[in-house]
PDB file of N, CA and C in Angstrom:
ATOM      1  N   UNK A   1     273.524   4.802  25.538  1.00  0.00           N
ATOM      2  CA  UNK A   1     272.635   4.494  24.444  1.00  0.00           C
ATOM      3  C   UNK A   1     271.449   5.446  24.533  1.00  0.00           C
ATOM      4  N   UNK A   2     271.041   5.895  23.351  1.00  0.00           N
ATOM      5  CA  UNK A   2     269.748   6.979  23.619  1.00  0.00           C
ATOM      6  C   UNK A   2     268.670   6.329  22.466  1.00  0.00           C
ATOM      7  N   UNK A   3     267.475   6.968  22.896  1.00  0.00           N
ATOM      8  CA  UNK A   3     266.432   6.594  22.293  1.00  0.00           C
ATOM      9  C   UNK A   3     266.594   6.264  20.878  1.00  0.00           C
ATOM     10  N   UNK A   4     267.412   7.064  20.058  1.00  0.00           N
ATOM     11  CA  UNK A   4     267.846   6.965  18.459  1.00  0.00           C
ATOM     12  C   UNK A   4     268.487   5.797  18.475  1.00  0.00           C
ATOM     13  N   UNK A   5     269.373   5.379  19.052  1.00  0.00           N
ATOM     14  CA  UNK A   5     269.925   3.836  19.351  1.00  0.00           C
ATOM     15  C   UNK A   5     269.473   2.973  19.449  1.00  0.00           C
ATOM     16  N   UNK A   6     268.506   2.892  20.464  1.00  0.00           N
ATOM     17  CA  UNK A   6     267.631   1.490  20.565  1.00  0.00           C
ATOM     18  C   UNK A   6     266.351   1.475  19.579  1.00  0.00           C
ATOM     19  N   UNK A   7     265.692   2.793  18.742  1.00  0.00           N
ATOM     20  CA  UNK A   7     265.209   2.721  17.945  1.00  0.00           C
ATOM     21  C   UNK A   7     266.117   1.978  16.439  1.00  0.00           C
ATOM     22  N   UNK A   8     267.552   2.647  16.112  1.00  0.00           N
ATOM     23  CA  UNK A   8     267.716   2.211  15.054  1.00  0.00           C
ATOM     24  C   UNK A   8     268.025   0.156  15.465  1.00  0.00           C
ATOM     25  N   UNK A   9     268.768  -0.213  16.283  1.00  0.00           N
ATOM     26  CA  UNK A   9     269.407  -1.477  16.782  1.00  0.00           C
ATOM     27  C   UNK A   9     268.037  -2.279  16.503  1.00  0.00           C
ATOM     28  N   UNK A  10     266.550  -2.012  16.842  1.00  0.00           N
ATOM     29  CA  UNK A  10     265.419  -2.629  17.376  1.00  0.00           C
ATOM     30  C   UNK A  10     264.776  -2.987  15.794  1.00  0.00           C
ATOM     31  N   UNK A  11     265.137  -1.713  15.050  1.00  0.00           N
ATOM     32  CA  UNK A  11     264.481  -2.064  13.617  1.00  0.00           C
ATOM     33  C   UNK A  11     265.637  -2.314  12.585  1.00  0.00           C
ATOM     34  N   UNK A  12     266.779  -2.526  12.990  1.00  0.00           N
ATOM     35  CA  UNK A  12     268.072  -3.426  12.838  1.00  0.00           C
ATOM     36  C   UNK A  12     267.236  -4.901  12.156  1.00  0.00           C
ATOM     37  N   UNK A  13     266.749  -5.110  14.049  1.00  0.00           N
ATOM     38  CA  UNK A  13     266.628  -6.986  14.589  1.00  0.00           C
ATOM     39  C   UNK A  13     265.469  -7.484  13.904  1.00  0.00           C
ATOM     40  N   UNK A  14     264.295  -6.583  13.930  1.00  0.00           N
ATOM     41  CA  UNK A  14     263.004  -7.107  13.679  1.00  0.00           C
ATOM     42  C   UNK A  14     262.626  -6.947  11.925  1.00  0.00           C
ATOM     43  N   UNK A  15     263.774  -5.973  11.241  1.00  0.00           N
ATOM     44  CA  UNK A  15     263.182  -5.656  10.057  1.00  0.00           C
ATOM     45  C   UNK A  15     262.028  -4.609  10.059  1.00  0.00           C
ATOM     46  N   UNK A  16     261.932  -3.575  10.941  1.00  0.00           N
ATOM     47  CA  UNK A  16     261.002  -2.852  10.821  1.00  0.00           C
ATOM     48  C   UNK A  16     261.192  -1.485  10.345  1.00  0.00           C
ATOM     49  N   UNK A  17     260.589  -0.735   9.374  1.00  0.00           N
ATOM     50  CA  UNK A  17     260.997   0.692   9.108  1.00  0.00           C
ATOM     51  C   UNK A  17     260.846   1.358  10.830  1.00  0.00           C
ATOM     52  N   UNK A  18     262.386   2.307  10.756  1.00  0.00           N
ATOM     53  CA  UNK A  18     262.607   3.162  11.291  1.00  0.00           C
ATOM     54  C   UNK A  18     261.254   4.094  12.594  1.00  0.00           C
ATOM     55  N   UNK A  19     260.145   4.388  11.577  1.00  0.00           N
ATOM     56  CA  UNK A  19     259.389   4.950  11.517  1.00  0.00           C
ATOM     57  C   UNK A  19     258.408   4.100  12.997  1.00  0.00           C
ATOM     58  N   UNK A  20     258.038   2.994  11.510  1.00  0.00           N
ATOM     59  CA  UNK A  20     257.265   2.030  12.600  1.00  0.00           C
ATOM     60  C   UNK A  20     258.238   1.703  13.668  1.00  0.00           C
ATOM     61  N   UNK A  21     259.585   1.693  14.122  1.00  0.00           N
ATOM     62  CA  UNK A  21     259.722   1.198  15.115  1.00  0.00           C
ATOM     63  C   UNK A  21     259.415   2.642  16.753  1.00  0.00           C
ATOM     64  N   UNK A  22     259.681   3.693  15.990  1.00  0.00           N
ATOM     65  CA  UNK A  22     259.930   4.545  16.974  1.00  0.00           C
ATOM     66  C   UNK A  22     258.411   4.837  17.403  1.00  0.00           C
ATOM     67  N   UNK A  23     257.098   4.663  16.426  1.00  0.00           N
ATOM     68  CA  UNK A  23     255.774   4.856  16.704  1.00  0.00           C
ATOM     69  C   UNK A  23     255.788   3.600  17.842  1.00  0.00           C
ATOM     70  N   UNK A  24     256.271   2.500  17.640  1.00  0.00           N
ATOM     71  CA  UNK A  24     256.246   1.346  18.657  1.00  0.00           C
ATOM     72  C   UNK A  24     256.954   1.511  20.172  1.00  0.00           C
ATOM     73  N   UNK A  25     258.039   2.381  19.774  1.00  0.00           N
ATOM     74  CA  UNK A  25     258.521   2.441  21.300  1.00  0.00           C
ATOM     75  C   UNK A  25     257.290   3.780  22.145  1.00  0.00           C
ATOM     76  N   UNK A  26     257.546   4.792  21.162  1.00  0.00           N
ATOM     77  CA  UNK A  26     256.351   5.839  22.026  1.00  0.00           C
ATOM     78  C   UNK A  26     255.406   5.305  22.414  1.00  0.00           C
ATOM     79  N   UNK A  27     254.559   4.291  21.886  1.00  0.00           N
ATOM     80  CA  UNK A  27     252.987   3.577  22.497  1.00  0.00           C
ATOM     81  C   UNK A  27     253.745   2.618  23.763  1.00  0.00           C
ATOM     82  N   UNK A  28     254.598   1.976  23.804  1.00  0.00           N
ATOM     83  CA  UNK A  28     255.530   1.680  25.209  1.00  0.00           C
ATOM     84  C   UNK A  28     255.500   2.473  25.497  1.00  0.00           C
ATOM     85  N   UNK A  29     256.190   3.843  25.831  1.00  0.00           N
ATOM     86  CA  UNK A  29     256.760   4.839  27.062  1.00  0.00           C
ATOM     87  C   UNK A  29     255.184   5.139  27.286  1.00  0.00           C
ATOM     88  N   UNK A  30     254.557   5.780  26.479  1.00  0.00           N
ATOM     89  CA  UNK A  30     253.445   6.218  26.701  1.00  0.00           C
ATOM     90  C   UNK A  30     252.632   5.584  27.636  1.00  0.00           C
ATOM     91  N   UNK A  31     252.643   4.298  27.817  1.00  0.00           N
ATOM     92  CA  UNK A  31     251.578   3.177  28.302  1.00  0.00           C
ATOM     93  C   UNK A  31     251.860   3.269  29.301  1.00  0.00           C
ATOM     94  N   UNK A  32     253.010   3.013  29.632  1.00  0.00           N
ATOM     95  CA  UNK A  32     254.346   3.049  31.333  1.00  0.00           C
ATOM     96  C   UNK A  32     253.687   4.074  31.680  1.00  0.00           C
ATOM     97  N   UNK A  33     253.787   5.712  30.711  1.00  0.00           N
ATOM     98  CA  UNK A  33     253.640   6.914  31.465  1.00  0.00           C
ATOM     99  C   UNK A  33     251.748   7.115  32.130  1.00  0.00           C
ATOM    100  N   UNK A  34     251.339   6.374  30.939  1.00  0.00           N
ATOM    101  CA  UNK A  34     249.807   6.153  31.740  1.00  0.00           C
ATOM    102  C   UNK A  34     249.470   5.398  32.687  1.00  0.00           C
ATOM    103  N   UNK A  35     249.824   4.630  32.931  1.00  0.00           N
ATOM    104  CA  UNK A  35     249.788   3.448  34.176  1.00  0.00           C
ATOM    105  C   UNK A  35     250.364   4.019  35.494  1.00  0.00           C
ATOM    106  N   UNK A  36     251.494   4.487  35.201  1.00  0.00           N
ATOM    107  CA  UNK A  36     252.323   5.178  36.513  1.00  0.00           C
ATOM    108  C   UNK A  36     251.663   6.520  36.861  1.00  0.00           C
ATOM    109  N   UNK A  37     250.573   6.657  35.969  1.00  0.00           N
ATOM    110  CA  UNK A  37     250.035   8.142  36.508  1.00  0.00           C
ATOM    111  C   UNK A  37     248.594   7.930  37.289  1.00  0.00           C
ATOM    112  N   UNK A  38     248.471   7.031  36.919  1.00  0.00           N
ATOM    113  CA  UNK A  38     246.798   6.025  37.690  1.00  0.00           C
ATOM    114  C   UNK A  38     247.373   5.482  38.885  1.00  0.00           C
ATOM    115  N   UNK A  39     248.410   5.380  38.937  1.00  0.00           N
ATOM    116  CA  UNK A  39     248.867   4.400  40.254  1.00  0.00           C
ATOM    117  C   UNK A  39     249.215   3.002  39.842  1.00  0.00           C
ATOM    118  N   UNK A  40     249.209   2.854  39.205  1.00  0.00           N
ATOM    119  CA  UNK A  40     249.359   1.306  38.637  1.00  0.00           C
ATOM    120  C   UNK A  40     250.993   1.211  38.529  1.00  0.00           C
ATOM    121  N   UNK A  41     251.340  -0.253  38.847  1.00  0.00           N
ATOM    122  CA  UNK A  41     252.993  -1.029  39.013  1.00  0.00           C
ATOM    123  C   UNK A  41     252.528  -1.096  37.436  1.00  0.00           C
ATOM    124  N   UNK A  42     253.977  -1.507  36.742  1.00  0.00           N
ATOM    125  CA  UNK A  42     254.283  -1.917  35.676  1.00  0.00           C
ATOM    126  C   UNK A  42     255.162  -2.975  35.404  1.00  0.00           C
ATOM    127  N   UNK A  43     255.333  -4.520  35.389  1.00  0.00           N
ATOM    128  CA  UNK A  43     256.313  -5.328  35.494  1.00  0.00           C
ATOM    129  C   UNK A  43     256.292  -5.536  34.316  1.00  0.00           C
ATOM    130  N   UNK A  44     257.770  -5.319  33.935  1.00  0.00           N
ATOM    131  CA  UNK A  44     258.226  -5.874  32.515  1.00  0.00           C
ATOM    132  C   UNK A  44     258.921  -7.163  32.801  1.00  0.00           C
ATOM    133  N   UNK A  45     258.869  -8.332  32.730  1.00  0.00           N
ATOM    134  CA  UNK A  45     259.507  -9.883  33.152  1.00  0.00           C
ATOM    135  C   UNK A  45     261.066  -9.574  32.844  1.00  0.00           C
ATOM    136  N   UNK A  46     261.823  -9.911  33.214  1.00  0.00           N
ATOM    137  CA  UNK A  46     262.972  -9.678  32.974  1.00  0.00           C
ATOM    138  C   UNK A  46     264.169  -8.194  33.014  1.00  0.00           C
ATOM    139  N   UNK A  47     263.522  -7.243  33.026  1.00  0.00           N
ATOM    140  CA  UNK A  47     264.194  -6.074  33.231  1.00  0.00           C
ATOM    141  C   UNK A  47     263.991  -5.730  34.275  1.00  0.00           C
ATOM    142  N   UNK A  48     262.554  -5.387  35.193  1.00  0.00           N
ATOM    143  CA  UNK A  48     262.419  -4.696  35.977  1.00  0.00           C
ATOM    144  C   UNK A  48     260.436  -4.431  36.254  1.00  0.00           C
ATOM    145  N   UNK A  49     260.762  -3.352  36.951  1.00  0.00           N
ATOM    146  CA  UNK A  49     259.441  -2.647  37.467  1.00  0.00           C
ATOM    147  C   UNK A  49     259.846  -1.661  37.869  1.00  0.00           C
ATOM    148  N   UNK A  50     258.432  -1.020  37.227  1.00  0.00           N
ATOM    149  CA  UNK A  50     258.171   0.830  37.672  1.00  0.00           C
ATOM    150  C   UNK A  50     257.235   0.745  38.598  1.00  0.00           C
ATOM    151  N   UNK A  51     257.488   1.693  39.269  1.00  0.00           N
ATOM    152  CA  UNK A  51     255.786   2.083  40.083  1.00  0.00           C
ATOM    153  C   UNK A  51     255.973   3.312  40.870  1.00  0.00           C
ATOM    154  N   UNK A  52     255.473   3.815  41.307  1.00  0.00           N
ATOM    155  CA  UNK A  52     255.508   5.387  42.095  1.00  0.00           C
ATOM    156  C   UNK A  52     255.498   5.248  43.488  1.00  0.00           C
ATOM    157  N   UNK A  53     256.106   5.991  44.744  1.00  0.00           N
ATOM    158  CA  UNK A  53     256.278   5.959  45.571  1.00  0.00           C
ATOM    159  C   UNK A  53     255.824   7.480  46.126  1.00  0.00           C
ATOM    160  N   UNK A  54     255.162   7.653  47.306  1.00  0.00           N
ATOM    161  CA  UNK A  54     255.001   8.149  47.609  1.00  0.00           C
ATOM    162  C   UNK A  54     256.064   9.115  48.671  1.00  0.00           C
ATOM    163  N   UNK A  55     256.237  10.146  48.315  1.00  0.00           N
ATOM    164  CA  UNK A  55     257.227  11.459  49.378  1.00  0.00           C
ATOM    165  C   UNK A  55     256.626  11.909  50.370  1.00  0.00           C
ATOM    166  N   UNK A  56     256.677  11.664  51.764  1.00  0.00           N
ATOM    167  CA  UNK A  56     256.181  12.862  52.525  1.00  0.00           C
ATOM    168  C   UNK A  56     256.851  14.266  52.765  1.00  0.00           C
ATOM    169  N   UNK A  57     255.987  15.115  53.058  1.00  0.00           N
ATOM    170  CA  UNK A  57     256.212  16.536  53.274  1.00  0.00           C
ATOM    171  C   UNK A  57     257.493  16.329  54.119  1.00  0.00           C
ATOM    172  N   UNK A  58     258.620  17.435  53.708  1.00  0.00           N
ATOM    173  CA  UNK A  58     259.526  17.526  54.919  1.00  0.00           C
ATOM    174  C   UNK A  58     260.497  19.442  54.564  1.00  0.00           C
ATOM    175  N   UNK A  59     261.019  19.080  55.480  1.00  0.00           N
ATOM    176  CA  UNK A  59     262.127  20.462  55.090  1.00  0.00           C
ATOM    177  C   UNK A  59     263.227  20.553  54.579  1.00  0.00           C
ATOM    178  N   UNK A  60     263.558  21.113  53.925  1.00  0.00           N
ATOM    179  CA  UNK A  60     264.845  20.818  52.783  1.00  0.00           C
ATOM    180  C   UNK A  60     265.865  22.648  52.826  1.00  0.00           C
ATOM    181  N   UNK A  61     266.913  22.431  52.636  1.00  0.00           N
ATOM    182  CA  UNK A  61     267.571  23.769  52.186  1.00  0.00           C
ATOM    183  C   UNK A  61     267.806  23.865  51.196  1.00  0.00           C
ATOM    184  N   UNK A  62     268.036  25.398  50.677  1.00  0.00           N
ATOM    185  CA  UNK A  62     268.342  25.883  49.257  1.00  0.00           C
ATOM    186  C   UNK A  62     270.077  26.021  49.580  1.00  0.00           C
ATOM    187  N   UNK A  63     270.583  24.986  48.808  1.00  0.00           N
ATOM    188  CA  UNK A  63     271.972  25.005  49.138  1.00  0.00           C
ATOM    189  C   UNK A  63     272.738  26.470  48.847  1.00  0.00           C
ATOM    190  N   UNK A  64     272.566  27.207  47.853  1.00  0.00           N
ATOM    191  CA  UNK A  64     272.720  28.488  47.618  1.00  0.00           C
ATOM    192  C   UNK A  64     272.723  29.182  48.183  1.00  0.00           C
ATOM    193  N   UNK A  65     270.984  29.396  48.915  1.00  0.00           N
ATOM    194  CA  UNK A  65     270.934  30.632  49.604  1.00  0.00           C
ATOM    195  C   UNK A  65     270.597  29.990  51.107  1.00  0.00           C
ATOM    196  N   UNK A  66     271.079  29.089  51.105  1.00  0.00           N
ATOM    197  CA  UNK A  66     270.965  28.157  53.247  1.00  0.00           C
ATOM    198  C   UNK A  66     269.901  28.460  53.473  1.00  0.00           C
ATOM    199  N   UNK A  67     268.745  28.712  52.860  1.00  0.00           N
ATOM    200  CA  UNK A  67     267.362  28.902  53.405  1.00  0.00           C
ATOM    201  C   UNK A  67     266.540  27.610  53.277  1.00  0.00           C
ATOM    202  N   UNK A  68     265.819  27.763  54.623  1.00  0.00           N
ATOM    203  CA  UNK A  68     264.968  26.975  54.689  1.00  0.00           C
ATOM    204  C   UNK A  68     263.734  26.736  54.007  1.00  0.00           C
ATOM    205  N   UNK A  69     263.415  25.091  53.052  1.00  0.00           N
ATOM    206  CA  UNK A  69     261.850  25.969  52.408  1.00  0.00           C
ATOM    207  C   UNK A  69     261.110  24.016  52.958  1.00  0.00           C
ATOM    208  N   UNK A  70     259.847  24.437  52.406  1.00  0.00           N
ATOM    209  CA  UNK A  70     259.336  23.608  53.090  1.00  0.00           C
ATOM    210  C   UNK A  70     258.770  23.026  51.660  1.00  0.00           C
ATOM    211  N   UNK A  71     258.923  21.191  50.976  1.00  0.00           N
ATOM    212  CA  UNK A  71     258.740  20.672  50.632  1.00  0.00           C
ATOM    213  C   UNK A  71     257.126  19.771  50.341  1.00  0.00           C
ATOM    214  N   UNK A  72     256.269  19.897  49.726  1.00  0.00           N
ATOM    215  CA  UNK A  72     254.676  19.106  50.361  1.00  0.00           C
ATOM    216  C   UNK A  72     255.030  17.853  49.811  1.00  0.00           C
ATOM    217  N   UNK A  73     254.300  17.212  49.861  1.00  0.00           N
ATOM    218  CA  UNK A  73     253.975  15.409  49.696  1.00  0.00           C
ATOM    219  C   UNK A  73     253.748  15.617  48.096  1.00  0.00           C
ATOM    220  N   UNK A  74     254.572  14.581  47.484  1.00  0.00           N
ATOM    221  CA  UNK A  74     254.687  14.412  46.075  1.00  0.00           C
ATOM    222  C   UNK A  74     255.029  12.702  45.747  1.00  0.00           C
ATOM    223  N   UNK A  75     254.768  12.506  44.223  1.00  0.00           N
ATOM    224  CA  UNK A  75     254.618  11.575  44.477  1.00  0.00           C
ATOM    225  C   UNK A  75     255.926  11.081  43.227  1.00  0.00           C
ATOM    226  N   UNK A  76     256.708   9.896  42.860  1.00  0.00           N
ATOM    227  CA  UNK A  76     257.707   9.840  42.483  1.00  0.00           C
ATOM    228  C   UNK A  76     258.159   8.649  41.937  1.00  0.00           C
ATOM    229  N   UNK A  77     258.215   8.358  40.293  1.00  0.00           N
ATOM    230  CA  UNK A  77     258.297   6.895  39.808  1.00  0.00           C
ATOM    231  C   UNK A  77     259.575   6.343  40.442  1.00  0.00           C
ATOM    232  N   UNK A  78     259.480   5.416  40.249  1.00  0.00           N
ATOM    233  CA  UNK A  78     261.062   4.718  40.080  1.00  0.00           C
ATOM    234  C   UNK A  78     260.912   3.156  39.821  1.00  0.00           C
ATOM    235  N   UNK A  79     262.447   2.797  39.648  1.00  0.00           N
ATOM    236  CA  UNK A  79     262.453   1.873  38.521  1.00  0.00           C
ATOM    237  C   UNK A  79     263.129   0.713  39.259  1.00  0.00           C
ATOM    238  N   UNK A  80     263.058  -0.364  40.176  1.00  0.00           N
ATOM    239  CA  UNK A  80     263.444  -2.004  40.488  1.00  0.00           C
ATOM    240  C   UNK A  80     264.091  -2.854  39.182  1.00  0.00           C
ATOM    241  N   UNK A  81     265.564  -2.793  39.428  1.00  0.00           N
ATOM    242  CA  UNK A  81     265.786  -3.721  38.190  1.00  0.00           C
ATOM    243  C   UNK A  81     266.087  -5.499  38.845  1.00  0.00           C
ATOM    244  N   UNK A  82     265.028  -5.833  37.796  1.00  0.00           N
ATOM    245  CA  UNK A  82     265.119  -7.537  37.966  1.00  0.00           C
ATOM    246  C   UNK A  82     266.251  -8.355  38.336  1.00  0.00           C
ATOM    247  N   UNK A  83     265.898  -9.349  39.052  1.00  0.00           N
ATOM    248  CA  UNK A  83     267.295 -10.303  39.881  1.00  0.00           C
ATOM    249  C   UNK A  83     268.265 -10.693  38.251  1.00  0.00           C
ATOM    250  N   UNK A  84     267.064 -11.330  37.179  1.00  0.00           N
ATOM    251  CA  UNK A  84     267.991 -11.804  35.877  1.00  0.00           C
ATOM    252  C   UNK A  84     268.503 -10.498  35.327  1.00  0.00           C
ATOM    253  N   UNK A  85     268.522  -9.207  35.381  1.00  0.00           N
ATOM    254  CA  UNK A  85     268.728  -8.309  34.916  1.00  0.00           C
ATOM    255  C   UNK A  85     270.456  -8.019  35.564  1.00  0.00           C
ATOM    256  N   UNK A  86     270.094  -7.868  36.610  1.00  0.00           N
ATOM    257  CA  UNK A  86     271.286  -7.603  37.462  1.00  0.00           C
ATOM    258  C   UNK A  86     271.999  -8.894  37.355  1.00  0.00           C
ATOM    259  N   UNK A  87     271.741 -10.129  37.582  1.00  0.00           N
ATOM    260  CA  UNK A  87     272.942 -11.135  37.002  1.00  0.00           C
ATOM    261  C   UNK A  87     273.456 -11.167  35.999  1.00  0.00           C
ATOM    262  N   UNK A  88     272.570 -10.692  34.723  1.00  0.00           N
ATOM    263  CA  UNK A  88     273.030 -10.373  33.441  1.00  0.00           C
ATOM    264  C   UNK A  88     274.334  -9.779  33.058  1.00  0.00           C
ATOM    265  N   UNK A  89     273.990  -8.442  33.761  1.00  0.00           N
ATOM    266  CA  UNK A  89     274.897  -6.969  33.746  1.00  0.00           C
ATOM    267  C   UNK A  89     276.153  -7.628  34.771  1.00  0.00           C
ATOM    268  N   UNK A  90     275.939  -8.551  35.606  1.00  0.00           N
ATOM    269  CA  UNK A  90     277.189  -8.934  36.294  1.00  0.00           C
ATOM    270  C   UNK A  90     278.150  -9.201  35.941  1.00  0.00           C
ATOM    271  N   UNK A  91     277.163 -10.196  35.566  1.00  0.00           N
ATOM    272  CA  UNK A  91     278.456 -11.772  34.452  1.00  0.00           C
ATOM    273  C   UNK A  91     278.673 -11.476  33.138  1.00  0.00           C
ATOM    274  N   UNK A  92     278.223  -9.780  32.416  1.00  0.00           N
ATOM    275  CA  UNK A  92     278.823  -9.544  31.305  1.00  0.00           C
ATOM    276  C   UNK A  92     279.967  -8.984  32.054  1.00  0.00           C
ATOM    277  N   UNK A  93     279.610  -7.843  32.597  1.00  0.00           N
ATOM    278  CA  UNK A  93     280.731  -6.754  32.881  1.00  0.00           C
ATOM    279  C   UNK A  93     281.804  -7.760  33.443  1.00  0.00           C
ATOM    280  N   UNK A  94     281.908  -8.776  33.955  1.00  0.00           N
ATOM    281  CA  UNK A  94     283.314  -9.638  34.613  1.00  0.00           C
ATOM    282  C   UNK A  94     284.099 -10.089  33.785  1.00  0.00           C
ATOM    283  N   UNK A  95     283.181 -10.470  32.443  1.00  0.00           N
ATOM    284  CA  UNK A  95     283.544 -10.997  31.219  1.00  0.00           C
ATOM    285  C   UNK A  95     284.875  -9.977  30.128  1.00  0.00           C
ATOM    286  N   UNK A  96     284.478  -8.867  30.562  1.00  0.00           N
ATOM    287  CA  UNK A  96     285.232  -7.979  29.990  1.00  0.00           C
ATOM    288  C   UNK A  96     286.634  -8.024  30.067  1.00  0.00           C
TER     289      UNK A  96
END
């Protein structure tokens, strides 16, 4: 499913022009993308949580050229999907 999908499906459900729905999802991503850049968790009830994790420095190879390069400390969202989320996706997919 891609963004055009859950935009058209969303203003499907709610009756909303197209337009207004996709201005509605960008002020979502956007908000996520501001919060996760302050440091701030993001819990959405039921799907999940974002929040950033911190990388320490380490050494890595360039699989290509087997060289060694050296990696610094970065920092890296990621996404916890919810216990009802994952039972959800269970007990559909079994259903199939």
């Amino acid at each position: 499913m891609t963004k055009l999908d859950i935009v058209n499906q969303v203003s499907e459900i709610t009756g909303l022009s197209k337009v207004e729905t996709e201005l509605t999802f960008e002020a979502i991503i956007n908000s996520i993308k501001v919060s996760l850049s302050k440091g701030e968790r993001v819990d959405i009830r039921g799907l999940g949580s974002f929040a950033v994790k911190e990388k320490s420095p380490r050494q890595a190879r360039n699989p290509a050229t087997n060289e060694v390069i050296n990696l610094d400390k970065r920092f890296v969202p990621f996404f916890k999907v919810s216990k009802l989320l994952k039972e959800y996706v269970d007990k559909s997919m079994k259903s199939i």
